[in-house]
Each structure stands twice: as structure tokens, then as C-alpha cells.
N, C-alpha and C. Protein backbone atom coordinates (compact mmCIF):
# COMPACT_ATOMS: atom_id res chain seq x y z
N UNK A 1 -14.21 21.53 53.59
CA UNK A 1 -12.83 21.15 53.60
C UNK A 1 -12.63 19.97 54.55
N UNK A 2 -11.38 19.18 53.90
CA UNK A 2 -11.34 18.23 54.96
C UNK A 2 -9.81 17.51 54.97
N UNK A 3 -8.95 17.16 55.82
CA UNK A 3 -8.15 16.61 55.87
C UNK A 3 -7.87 14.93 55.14
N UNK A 4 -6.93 15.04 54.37
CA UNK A 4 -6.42 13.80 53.09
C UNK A 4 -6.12 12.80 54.53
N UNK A 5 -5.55 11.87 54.12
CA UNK A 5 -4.69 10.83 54.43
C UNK A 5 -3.14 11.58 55.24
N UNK A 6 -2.65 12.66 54.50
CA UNK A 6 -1.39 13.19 55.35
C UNK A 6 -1.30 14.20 55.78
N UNK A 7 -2.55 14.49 55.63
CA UNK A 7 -3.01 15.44 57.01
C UNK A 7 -2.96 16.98 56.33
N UNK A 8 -3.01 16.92 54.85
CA UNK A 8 -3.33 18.08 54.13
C UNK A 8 -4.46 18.79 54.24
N UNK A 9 -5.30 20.06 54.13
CA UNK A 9 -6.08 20.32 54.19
C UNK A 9 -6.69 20.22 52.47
N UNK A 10 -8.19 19.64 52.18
CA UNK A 10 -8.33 19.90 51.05
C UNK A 10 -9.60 20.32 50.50
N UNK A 11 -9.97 21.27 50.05
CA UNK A 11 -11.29 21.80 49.55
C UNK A 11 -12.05 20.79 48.19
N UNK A 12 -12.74 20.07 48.89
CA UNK A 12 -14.00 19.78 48.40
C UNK A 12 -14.35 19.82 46.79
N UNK A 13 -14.45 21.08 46.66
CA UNK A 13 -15.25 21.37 45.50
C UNK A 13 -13.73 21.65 44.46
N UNK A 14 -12.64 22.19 44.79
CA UNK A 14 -11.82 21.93 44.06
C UNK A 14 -11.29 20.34 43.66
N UNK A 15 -11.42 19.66 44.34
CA UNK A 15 -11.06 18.36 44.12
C UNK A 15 -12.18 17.65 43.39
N UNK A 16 -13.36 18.05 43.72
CA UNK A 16 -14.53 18.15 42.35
C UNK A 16 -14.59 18.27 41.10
N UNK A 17 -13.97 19.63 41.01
CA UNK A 17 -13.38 20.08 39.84
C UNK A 17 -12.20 19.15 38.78
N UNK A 18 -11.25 19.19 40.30
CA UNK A 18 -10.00 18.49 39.36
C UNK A 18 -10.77 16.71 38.32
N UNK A 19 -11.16 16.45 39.75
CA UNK A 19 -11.72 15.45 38.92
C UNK A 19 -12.39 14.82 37.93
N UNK A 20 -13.45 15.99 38.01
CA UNK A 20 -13.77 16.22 36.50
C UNK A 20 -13.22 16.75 35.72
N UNK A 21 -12.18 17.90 35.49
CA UNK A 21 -11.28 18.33 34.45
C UNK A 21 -10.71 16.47 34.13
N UNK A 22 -9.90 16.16 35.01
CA UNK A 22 -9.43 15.10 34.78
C UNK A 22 -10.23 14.15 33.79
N UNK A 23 -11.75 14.01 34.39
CA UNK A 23 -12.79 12.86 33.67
C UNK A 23 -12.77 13.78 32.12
N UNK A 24 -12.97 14.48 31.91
CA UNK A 24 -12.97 14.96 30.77
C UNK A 24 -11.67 14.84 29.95
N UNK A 25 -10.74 15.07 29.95
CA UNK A 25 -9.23 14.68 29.82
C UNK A 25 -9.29 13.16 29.29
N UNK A 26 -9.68 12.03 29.86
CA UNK A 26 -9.62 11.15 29.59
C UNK A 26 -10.56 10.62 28.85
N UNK A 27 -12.20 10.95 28.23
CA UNK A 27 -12.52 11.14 27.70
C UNK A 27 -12.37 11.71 26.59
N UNK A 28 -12.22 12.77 26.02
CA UNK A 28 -11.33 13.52 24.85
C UNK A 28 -10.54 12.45 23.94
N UNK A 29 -9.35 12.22 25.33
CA UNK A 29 -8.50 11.40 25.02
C UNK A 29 -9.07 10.08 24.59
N UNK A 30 -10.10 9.42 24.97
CA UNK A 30 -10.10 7.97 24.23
C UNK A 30 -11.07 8.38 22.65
N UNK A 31 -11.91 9.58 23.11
CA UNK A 31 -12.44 9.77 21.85
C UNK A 31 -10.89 10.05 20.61
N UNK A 32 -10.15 10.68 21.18
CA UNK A 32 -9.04 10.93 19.76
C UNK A 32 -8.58 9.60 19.78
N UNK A 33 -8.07 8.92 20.62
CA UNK A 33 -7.87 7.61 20.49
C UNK A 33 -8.38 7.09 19.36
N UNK A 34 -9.79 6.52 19.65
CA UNK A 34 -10.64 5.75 18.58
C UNK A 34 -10.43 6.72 17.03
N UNK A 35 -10.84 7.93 17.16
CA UNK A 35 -10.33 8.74 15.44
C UNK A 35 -9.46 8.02 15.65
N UNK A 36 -8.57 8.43 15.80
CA UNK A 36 -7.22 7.71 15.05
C UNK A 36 -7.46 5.85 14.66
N UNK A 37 -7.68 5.33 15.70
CA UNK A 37 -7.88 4.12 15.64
C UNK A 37 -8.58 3.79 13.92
N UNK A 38 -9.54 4.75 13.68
CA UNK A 38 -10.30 4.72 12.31
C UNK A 38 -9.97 5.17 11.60
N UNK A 39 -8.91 6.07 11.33
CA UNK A 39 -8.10 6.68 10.21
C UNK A 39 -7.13 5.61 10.07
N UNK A 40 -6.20 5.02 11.14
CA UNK A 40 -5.59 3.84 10.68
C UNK A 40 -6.27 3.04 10.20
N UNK A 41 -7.27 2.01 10.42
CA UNK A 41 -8.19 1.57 9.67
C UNK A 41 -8.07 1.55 8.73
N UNK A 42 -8.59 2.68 7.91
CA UNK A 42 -8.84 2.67 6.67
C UNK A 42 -7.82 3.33 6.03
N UNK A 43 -6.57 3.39 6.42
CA UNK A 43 -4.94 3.85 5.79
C UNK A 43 -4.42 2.37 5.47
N UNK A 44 -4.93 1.57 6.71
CA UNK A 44 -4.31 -0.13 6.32
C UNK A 44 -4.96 -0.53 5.54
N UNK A 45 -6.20 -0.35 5.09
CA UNK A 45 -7.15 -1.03 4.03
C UNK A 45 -6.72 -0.27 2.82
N UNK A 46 -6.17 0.76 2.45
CA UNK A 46 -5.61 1.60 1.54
C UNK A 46 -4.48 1.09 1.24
N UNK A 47 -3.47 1.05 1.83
CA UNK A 47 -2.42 0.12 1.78
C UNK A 47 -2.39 -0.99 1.06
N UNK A 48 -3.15 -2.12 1.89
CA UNK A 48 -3.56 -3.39 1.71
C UNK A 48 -4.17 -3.47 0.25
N UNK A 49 -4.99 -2.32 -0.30
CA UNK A 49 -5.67 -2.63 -1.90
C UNK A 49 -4.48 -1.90 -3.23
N UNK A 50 -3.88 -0.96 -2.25
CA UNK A 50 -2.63 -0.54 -3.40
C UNK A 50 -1.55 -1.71 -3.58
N UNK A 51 -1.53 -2.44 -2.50
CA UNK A 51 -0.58 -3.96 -2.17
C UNK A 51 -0.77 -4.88 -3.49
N UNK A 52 -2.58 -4.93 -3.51
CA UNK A 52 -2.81 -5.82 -4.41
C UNK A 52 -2.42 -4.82 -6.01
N UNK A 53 -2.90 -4.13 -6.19
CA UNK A 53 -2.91 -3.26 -7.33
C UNK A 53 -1.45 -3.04 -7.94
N UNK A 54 -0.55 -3.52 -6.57
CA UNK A 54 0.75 -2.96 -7.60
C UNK A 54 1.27 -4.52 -8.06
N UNK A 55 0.79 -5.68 -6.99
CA UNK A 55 0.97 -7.30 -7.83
C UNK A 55 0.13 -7.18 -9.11
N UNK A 56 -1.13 -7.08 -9.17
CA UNK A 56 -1.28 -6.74 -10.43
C UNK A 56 -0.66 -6.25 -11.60
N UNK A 57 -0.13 -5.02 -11.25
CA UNK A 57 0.62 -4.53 -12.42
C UNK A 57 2.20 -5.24 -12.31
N UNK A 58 2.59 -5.94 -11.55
CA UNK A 58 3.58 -6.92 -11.66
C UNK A 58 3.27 -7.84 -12.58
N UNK A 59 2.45 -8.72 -12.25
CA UNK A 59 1.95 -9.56 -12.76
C UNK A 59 1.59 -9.36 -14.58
N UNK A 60 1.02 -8.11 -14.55
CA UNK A 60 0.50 -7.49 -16.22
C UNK A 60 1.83 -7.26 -16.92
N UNK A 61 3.01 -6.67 -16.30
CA UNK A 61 4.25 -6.95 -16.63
C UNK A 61 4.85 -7.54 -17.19
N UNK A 62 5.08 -8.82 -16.16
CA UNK A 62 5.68 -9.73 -16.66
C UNK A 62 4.92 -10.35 -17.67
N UNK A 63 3.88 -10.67 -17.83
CA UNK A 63 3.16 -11.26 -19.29
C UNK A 63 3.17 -10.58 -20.54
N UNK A 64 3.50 -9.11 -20.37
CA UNK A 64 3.89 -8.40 -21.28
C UNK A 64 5.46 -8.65 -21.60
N UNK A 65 6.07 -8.81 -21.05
CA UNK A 65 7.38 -8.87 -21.29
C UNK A 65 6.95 -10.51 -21.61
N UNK A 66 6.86 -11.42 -21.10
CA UNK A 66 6.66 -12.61 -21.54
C UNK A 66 6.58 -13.08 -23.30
N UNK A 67 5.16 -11.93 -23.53
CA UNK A 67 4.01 -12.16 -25.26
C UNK A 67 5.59 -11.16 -25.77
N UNK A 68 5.85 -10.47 -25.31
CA UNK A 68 7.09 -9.63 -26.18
C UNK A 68 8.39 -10.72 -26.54
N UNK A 69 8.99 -11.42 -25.56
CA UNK A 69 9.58 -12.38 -25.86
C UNK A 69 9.07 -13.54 -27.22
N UNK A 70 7.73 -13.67 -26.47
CA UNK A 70 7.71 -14.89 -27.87
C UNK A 70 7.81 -14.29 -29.01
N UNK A 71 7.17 -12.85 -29.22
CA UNK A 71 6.75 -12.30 -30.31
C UNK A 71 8.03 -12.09 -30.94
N UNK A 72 9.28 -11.54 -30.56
CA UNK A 72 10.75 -11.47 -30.81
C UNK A 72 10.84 -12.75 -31.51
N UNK A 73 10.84 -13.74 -30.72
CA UNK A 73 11.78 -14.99 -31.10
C UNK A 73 10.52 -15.43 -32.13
N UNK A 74 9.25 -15.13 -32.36
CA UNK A 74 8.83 -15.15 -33.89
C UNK A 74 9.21 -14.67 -34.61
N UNK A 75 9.49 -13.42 -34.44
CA UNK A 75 9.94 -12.45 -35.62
C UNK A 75 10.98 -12.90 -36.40
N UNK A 76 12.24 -13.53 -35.72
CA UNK A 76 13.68 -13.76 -35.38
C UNK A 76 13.29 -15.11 -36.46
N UNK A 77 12.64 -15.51 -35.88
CA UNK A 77 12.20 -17.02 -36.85
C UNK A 77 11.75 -16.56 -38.36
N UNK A 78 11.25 -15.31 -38.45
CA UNK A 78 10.02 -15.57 -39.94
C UNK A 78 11.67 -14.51 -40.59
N UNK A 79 12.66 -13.52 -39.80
CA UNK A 79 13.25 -13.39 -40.73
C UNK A 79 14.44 -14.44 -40.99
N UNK A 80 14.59 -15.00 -39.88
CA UNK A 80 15.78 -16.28 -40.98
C UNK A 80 14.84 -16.76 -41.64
N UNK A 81 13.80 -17.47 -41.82
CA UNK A 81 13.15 -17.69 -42.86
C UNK A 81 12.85 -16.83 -44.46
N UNK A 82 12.54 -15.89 -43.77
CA UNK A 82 12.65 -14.85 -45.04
C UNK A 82 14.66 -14.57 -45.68
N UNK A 83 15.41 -14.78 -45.00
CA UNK A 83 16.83 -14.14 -45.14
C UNK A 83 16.82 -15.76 -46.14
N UNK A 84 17.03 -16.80 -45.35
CA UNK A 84 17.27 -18.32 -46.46
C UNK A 84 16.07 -18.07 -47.72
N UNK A 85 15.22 -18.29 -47.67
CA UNK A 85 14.63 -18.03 -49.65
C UNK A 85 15.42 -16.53 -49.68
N UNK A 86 15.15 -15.58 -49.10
CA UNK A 86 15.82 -14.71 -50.56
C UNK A 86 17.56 -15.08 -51.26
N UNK A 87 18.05 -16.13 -50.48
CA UNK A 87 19.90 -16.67 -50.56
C UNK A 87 19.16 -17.12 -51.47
N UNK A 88 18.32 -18.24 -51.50
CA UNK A 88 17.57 -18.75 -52.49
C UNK A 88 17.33 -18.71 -53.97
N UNK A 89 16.70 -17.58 -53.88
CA UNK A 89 16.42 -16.92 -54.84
C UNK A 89 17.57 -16.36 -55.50
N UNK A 90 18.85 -15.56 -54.81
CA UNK A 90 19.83 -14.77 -55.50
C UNK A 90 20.56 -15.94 -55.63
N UNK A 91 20.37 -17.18 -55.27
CA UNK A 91 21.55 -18.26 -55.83
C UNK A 91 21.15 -19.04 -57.03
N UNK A 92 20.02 -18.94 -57.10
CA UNK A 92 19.01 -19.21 -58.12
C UNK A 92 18.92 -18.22 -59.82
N UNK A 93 19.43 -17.07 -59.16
CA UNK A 93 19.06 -16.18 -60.30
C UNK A 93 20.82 -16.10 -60.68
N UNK A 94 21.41 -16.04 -59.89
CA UNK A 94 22.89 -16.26 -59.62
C UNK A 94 23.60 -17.30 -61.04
N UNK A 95 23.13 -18.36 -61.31
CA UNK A 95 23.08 -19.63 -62.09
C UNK A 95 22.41 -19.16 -63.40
């Protein structure tokens, strides 16, 4: 035993102890630290590839809606085309 700085009395081997409980404590602690540190990791890299994956399917989207548009305004085209000959025809047979 021996007297601190304010004149406490203090045993040795308990303050041994604490200190190592303590060293261990902080150890533990940086080991959970780092886990975590690596589960975020690879939660942001998960993230980051679903990020891309859902521009993708943006992207596949809109080009679908795009080829659907033209394909409409073909359609739209071949039936006024088809609607004028058959006037055609019934103005024709009409006579």
C-alpha cells in the first residue's frame, strides 16, 4: 500500500486489477468498434450496388416507356392509314 498524490491510502494490487479490468474494457471496446466498423463497410457497399441497380431499372424504364411510345404513335399511324383506304374503298363501292 501506498499513499496517492492526496494523501489516500491505496492498495497496490487492487489498482492492478482496476487497471487491467480497465485495459481489457478498452480493448473489447475497440475490438467491437472495428466489427462494426466492418459491418458498416459492407452495408455501404450494399447500399452503394442497390444505388446502382435501382438506376438501372430507372433507366430500363424509361426506354420501355420510350419503345412503347413510338410503338403507339406507329400503331396510331398504320390505323389512320388503314381507317383512310377503308373511306376509300366504301366511297368507292359507294359510286
Amino acid at each position: 500500500m501506498f499513499k496517492d498524490y492526496s494523501g489516500r491510502i491505496v492498495d497496490i494490487q487492487q489498482s492492478e486489477a482496476l487497471i487491467q479490468q480497465v485495459g481489457e474494457a478498452v480493448v473489447a471496446t475497440t475490438e467491437t468498434v472495428e466489427q462494426l466498423a466492418e459491418h458498416l463497410d459492407i452495408l455501404a457497399k450494399q447500399v452503394q450496388q442497390q444505388g446502382y441497380q435501382i438506376l438501372a431499372i430507372g433507366e430500363t424504364v424509361q426506354t420501355l416507356a420510350e419503345n412503347q411510345d413510338l410503338a403507339m404513335e406507329r400503331l396510331h399511324q398504320q390505323m389512320s392509314e388503314l381507317i383512310e383506304k377503308l373511306q376509300q374503298i366504301a366511297g368507292a363501292l359507294e359510286r
